[in-house]
N, C-alpha and C. Protein backbone atom coordinates (compact mmCIF):
# COMPACT_ATOMS: atom_id res chain seq x y z
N UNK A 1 179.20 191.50 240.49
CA UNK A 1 180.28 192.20 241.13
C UNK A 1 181.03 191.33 242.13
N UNK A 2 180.00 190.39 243.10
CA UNK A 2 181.44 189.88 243.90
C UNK A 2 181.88 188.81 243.07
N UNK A 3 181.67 188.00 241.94
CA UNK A 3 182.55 187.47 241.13
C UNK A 3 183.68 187.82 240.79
N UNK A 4 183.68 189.46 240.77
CA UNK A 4 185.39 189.88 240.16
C UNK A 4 186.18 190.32 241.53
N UNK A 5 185.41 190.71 242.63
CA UNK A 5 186.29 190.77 243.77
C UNK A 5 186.58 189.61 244.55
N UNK A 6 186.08 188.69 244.13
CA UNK A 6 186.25 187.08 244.74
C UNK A 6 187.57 186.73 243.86
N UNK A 7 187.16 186.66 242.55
CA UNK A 7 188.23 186.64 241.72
C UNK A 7 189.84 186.93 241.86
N UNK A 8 189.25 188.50 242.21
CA UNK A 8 190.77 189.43 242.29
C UNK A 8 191.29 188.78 243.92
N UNK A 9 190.90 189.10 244.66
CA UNK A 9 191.28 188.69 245.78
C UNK A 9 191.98 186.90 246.23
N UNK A 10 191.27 185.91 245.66
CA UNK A 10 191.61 184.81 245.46
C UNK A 10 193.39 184.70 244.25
N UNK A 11 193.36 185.95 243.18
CA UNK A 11 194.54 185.65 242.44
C UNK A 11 195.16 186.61 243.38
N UNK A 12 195.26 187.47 243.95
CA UNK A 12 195.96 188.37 245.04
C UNK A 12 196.38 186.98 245.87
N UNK A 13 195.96 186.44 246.76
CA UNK A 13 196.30 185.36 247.60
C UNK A 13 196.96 184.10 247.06
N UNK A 14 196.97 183.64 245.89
CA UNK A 14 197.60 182.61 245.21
C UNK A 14 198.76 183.36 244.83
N UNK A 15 198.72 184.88 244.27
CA UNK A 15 199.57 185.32 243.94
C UNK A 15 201.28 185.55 244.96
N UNK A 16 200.69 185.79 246.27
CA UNK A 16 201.51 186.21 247.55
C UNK A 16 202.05 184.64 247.95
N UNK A 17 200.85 183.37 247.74
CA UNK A 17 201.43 182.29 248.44
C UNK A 17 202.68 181.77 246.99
N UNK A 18 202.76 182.37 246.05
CA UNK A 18 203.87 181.58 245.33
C UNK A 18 205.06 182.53 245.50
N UNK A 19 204.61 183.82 245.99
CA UNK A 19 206.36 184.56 246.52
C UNK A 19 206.58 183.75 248.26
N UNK A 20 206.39 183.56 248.74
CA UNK A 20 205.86 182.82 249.64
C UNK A 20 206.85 181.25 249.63
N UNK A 21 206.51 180.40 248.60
CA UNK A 21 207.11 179.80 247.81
C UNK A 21 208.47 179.91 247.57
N UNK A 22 208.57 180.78 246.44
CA UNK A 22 209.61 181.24 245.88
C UNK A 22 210.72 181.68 247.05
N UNK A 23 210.59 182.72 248.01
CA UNK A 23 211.61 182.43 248.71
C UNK A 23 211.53 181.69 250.18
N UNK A 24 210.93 180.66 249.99
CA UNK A 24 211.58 179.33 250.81
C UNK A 24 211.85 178.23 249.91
N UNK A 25 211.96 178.47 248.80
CA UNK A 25 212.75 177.64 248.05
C UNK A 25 214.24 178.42 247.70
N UNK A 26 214.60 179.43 247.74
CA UNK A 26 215.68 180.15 247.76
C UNK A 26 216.11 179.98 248.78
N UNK A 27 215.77 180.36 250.22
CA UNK A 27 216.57 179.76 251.17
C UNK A 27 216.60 178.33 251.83
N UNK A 28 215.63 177.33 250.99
CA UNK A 28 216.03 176.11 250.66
C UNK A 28 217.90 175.74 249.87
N UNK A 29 217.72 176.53 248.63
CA UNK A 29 219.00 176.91 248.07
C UNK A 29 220.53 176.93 248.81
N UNK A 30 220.30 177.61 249.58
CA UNK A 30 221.55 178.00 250.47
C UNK A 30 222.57 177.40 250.71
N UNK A 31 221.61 175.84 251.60
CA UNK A 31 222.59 175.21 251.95
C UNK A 31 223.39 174.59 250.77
N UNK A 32 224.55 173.57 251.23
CA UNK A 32 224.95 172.96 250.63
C UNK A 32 223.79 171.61 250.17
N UNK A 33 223.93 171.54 248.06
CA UNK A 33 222.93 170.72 247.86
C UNK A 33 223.47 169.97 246.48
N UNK A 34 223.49 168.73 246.61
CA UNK A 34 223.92 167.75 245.80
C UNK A 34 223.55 168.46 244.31
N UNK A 35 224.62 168.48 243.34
CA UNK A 35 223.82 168.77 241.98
C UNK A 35 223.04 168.57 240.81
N UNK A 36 222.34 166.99 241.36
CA UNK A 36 220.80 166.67 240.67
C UNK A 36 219.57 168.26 241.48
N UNK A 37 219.88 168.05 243.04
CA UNK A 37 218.90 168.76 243.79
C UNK A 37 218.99 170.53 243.24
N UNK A 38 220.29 170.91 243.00
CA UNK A 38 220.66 172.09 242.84
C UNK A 38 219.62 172.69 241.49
N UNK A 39 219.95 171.44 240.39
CA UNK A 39 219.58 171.48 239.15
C UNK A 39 217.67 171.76 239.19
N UNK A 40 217.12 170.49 239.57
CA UNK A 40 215.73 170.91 240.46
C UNK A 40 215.41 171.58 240.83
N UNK A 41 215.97 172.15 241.94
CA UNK A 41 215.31 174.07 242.67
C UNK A 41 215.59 174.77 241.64
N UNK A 42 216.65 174.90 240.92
CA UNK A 42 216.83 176.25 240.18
C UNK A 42 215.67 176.62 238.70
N UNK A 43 215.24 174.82 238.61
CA UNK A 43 214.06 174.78 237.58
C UNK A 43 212.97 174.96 238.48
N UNK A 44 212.37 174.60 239.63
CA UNK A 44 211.32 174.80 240.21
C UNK A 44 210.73 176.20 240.38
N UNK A 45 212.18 177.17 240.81
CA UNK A 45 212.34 178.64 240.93
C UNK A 45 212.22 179.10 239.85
N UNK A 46 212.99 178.93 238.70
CA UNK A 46 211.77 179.39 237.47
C UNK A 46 210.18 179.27 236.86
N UNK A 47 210.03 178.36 237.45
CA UNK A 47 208.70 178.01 237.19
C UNK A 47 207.89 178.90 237.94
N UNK A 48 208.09 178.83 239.04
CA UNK A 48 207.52 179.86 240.50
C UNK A 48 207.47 181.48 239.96
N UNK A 49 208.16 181.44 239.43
CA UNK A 49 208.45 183.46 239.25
C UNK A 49 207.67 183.35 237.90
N UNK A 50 207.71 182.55 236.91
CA UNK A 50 206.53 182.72 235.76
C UNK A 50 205.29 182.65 236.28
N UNK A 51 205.28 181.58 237.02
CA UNK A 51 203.29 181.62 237.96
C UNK A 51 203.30 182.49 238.29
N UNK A 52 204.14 183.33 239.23
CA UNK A 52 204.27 184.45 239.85
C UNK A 52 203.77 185.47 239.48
N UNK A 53 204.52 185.83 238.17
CA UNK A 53 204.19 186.69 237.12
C UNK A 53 202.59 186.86 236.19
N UNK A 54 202.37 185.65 236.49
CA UNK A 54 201.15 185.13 235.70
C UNK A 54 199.81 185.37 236.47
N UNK A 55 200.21 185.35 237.57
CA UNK A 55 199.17 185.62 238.20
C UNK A 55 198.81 186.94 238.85
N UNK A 56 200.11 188.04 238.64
CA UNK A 56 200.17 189.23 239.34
C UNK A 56 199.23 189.97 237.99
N UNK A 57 199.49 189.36 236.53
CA UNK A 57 198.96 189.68 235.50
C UNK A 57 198.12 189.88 235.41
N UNK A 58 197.12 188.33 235.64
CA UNK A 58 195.68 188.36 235.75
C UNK A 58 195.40 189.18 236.88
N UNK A 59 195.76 189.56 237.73
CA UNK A 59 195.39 190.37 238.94
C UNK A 59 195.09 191.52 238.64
N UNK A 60 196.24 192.31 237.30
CA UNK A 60 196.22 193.62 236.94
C UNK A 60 195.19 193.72 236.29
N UNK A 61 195.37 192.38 234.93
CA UNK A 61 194.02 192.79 233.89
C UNK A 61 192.58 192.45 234.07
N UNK A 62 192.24 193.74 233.75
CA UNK A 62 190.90 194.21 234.14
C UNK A 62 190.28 193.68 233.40
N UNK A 63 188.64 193.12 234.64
CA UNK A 63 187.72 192.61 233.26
C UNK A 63 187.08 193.54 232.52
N UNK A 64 186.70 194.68 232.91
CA UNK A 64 186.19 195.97 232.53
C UNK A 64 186.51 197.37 232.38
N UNK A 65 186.31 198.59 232.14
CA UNK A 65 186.12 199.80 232.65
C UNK A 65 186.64 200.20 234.55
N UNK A 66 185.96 199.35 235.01
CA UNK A 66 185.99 199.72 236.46
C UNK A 66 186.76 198.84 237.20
N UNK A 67 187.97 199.39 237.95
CA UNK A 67 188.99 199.05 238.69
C UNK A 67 188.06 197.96 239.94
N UNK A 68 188.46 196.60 240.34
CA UNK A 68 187.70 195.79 241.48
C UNK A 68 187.62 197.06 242.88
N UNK A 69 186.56 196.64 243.81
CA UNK A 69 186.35 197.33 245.01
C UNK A 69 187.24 196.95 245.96
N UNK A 70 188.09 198.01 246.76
CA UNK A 70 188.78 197.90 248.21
C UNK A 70 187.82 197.92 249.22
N UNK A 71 188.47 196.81 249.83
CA UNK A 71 187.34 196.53 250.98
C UNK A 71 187.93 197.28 251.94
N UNK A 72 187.09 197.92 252.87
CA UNK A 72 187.18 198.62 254.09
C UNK A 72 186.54 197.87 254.91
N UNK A 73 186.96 198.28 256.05
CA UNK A 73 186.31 198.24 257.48
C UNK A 73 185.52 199.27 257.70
N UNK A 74 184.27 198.86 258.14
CA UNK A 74 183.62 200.32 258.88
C UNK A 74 183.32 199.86 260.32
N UNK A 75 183.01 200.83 260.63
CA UNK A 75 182.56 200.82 261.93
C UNK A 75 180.92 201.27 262.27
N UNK A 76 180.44 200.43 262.48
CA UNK A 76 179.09 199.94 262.78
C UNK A 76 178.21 200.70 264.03
């Protein structure tokens, strides 16, 4: 069991650091940017939103029957 909540949680966190990514490379974008550089971000930014995607995926699909555990706080 904590294999798949290590799991899920680790693609949850890779998942957030490539939106994360994604828009500071968009407002990288903004400025004014030579059009080799333009050409570059706008391929990098695709790439980013497929990982993106790819990983929100694996996040969804389940290894089993049973949805991963939400961690709580308790109070002790």
């Amino acid at each position: 069991m904590p294999a798949k909540l290590d799991f899920h949680l680790t693609i949850e966190r890779a998942a957030g650091l490539t939106l994360d990514a994604t828009c500071a490379a968009r407002a990288a974008g903004q400025g004014p940017l030579p059009a080799q550089h333009r050409r570059l971000l706008r391929s990098a930014l695709r790439k980013l939103e497929g990982a993106q995607q790819d990983l929100y995926e694996a996040r969804n699909n389940p290894w089993s029957s049973q949805p991963p555990p939400t961690l709580q706080l308790e109070l002790l």
